[in-house]
N, C-alpha and C. Protein backbone atom coordinates (compact mmCIF):
# COMPACT_ATOMS: atom_id res chain seq x y z
N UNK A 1 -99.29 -76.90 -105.73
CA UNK A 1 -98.88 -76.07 -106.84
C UNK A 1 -100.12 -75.35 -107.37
N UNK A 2 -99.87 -73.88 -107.57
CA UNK A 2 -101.18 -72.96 -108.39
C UNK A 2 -100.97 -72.88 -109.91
N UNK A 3 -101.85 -72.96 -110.36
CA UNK A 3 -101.63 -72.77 -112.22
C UNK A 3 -102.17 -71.24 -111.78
N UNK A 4 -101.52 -70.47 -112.92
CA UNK A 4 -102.09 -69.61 -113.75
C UNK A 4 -103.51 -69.45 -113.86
N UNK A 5 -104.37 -68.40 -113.93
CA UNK A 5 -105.25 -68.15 -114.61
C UNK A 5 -105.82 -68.02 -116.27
N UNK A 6 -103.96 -68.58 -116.92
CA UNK A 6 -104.34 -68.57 -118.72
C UNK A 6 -103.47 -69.54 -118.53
N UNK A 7 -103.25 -70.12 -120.10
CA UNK A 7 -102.11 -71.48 -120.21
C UNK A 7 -101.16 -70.66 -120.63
N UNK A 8 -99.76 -71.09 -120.49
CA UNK A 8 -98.19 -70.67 -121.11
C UNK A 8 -98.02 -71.54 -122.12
N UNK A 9 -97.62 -70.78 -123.16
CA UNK A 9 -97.55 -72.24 -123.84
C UNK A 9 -95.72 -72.09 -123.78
N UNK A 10 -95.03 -73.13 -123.62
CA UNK A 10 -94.04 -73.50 -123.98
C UNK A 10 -93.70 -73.42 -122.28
N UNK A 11 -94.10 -73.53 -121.20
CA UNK A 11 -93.85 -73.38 -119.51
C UNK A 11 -93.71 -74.97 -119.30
N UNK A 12 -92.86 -75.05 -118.46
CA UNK A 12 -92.96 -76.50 -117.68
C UNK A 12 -93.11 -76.61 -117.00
N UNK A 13 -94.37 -77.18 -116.79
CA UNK A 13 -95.57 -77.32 -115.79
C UNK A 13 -96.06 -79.01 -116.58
N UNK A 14 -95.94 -79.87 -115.32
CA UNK A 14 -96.16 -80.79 -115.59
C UNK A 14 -97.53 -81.55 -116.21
N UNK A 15 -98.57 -80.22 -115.81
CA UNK A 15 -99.86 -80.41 -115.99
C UNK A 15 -100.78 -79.40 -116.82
N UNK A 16 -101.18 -79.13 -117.96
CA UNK A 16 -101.71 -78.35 -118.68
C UNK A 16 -102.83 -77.51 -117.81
N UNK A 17 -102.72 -76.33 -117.46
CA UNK A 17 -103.74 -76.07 -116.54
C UNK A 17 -104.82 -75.36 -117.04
N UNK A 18 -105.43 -75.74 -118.38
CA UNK A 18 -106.27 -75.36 -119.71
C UNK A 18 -106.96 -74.24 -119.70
N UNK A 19 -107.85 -74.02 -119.38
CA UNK A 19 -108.57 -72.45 -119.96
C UNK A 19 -108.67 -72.25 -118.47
N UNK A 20 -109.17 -70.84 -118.02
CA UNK A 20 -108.91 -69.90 -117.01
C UNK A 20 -109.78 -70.53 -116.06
N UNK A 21 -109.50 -70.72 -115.07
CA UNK A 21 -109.81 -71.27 -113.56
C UNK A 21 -109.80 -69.78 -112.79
N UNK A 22 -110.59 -69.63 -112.11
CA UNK A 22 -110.37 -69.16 -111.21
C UNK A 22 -111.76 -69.73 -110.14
N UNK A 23 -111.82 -69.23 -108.41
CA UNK A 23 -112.36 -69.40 -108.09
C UNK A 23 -113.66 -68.52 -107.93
N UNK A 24 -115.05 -68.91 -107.58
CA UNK A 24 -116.24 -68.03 -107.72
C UNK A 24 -115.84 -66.86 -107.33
N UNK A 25 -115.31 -66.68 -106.07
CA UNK A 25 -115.57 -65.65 -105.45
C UNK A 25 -113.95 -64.23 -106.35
N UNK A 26 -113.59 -64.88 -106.93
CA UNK A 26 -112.33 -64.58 -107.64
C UNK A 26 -113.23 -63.57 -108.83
N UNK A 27 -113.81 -64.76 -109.57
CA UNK A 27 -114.31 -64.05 -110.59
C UNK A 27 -115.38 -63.29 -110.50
N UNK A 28 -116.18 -63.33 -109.59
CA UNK A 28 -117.20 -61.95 -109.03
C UNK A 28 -116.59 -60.76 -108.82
N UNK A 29 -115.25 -60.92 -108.37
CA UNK A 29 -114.67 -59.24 -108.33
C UNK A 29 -113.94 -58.76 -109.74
N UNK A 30 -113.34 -60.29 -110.66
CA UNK A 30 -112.58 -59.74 -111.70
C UNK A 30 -113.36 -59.06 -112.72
N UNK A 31 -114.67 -59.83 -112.79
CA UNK A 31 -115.51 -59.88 -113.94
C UNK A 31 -116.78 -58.71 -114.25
N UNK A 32 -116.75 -57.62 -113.36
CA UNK A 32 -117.27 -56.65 -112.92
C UNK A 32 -116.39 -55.31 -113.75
N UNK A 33 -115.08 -55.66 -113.31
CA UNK A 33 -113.99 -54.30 -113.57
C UNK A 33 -113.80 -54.76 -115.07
N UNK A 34 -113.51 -56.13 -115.40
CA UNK A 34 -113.14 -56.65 -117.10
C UNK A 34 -114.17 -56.03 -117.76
N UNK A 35 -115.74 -56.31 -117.24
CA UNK A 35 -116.72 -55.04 -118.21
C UNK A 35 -116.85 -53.95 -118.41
N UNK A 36 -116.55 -53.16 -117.11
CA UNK A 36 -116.60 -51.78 -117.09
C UNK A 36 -115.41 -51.31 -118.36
N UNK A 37 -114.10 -51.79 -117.99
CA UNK A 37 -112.72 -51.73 -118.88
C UNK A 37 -113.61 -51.62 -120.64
N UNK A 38 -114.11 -52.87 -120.80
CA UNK A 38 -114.68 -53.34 -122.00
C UNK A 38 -115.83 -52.07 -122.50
N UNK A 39 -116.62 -51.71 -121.72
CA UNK A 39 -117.81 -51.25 -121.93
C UNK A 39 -117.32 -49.68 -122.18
N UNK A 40 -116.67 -49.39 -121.50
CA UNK A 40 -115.58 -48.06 -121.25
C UNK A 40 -114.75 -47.89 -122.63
N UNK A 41 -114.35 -48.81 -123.22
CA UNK A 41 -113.62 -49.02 -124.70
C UNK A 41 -114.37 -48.70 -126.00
N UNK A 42 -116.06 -49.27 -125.59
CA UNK A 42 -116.95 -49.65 -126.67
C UNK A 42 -117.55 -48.00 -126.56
N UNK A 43 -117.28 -47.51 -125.68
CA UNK A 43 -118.28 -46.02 -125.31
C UNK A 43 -117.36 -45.31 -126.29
N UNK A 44 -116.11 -45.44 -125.73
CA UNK A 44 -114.84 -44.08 -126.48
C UNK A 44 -114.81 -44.41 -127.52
N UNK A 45 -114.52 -45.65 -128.48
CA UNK A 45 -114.34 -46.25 -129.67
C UNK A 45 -115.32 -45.99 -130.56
N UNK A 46 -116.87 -46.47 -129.78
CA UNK A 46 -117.84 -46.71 -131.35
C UNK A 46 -117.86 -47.85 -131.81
N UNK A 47 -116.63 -48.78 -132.26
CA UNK A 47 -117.02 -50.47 -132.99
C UNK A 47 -116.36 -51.13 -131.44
N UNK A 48 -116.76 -52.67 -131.89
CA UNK A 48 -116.18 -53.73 -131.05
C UNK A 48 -114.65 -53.35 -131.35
N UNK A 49 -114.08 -53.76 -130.28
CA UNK A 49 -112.65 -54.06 -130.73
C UNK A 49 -112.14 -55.23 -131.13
N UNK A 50 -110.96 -55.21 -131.98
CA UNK A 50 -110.29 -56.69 -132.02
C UNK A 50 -109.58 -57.24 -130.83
N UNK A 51 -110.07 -57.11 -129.78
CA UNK A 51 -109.50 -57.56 -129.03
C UNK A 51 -109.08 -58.95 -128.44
N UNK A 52 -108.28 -59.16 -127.56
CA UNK A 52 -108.06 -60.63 -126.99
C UNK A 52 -109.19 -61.01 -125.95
N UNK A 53 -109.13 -59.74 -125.28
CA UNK A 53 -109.39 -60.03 -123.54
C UNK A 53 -109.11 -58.84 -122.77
N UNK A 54 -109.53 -58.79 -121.68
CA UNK A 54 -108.87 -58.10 -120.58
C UNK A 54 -107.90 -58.15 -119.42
N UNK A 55 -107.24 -57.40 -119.00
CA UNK A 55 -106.11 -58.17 -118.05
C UNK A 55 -106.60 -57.40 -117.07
N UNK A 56 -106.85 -57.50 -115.50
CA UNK A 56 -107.24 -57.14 -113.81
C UNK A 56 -106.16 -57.35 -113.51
N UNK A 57 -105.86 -56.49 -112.89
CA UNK A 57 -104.99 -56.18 -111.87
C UNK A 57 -105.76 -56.40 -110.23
N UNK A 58 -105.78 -57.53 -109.66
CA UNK A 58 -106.88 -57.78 -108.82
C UNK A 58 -106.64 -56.49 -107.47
N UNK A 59 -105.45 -56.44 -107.65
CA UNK A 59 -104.42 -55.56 -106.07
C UNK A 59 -104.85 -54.17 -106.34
N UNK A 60 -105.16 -53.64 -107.80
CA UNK A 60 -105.85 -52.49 -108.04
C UNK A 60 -106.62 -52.14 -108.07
N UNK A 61 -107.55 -53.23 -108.71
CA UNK A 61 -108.68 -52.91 -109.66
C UNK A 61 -109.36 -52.23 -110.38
N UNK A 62 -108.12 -52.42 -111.11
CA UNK A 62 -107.81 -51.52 -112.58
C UNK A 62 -108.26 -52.83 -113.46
N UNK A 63 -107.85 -52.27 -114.80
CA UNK A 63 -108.14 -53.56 -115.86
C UNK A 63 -107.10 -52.40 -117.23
N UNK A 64 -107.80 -53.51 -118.23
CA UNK A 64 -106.86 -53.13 -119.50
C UNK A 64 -107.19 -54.04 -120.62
N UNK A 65 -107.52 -53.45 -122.17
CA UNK A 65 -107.98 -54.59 -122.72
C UNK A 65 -106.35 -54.45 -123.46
N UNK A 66 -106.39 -55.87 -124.18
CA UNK A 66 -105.29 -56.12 -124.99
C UNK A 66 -105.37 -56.67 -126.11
N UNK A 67 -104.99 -56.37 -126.55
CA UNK A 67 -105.10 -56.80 -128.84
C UNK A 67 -103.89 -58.00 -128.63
N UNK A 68 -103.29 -57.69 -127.93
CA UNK A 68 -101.92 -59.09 -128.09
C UNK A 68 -101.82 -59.80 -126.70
N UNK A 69 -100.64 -61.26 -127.19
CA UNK A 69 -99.75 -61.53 -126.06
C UNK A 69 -99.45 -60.55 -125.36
N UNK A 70 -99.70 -60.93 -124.08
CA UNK A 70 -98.60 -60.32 -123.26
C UNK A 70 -98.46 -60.68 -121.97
N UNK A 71 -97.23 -60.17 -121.42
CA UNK A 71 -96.69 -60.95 -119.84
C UNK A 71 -97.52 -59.83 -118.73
N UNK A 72 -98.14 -61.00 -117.73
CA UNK A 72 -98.82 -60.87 -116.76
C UNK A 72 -97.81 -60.41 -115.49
N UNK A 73 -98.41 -59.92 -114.98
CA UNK A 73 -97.55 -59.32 -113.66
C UNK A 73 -98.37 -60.22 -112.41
N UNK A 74 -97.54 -60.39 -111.50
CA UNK A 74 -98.12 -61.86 -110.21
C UNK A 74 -99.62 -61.47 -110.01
N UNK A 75 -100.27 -60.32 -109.83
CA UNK A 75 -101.39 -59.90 -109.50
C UNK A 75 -102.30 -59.60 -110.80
N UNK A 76 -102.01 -59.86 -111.70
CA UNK A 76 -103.05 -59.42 -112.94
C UNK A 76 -103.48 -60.61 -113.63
N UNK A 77 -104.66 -60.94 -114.01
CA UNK A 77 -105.47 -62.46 -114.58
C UNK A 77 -106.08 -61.49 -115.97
N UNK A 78 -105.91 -62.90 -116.59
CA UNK A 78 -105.99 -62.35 -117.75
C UNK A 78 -108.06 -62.66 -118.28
N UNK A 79 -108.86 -62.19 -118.70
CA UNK A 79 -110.23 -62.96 -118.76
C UNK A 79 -110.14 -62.86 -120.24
N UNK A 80 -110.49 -63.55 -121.24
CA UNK A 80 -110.71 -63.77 -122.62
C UNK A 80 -112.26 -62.91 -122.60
N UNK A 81 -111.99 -62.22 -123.74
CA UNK A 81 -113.25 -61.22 -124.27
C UNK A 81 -114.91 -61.90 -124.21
N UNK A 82 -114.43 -63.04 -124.70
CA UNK A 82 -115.83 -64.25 -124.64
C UNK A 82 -116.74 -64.41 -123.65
N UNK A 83 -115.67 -64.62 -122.48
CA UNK A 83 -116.27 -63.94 -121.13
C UNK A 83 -116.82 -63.17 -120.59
N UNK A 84 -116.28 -62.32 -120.54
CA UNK A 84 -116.20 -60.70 -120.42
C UNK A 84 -117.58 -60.04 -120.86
N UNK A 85 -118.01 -60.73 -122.36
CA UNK A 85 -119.58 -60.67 -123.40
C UNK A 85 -120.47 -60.81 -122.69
N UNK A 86 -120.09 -62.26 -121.95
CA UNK A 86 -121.50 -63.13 -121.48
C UNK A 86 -122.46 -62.39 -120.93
N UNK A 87 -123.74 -62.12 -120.65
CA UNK A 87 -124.97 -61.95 -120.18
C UNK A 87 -125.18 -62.99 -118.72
N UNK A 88 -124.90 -62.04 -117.48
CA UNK A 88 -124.85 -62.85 -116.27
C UNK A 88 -126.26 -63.49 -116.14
N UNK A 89 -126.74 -64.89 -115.81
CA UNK A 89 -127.57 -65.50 -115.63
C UNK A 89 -128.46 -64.73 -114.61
N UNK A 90 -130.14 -64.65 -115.22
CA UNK A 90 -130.95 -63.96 -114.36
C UNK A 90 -131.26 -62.62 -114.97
N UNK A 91 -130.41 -62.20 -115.66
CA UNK A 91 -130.46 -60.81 -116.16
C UNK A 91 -131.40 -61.11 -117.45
N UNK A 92 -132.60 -59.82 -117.62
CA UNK A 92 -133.97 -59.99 -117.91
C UNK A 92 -133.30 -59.30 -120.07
N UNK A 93 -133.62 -59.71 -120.83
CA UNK A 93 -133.18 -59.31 -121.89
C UNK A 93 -133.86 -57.90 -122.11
N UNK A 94 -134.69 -57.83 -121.82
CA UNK A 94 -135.97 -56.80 -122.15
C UNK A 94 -137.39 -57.25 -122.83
N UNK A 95 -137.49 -58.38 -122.60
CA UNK A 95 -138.67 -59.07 -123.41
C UNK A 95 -139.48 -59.52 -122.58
N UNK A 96 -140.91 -59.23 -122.61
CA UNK A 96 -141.79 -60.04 -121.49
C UNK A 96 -142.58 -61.27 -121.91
N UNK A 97 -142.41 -62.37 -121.13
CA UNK A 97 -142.90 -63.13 -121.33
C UNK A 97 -144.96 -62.94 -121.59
N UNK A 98 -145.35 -63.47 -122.25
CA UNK A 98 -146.88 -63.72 -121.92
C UNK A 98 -147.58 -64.70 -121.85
C-alpha cells in the first residue's frame, strides 16, 4: 500500500502516513519547480504570501501555490511552504569565513 504525499484527515487508512514522504530522488525534481512557482509569486507580488504550500504536478512540471485545502489530482504532491523556504545544504550564505 502507498500513502499519499500529505495526510487526509478523516481517510481510512489504517496507518497515519504523517508529514510528506517522498523519496530522494522524488523530491530533487519536486523541490526545484515548488521554488521557482514560489520565487515566481514573491517576484510578481512584492510580500510573502499567506500561503499553505505548493502543489507539482510531477507529469508536468508545473506547480501552483495555494492559500487553502485542496484536492490533489493522482499526479500532483503537495510540498508545505516550510520546505519549499529551506536553504539547500552546502549553499554558501554570502559570508566568508576568516
Amino acid at each position: 500500500m502507498t500513502f499519499p504525499s500529505f495526510a487526509i484527515r478523516g481517510a481510512a487508512f489504517a496507518a497515519d502516513p504523517g508529514p510528506g514522504r517522498w523519496a530522494p530522488d522524488q523530491l530533487l525534481r519536486l523541490l526545484p519547480i515548488a521554488r521557482r512557482v514560489y520565487l515566481l509569486h514573491l517576484e510578481r507580488q512584492g510580500t510573502p504570501p499567506d500561503a499553505l504550500g505548493v502543489v507539482v504536478n510531477a507529469a508536468t512540471a508545473q506547480g501552483r501555490l495555494i492559500f487553502e485545502s485542496a484536492v490533489l489530482l493522482p499526479d500532483e504532491h503537495f510540498l508545505p511552504l516550510d520546505l519549499v523556504r529551506l536553504r539547500p545544504p552546502g549553499r554558501s550564505t554570502g559570508r566568508q569565513r576568516r
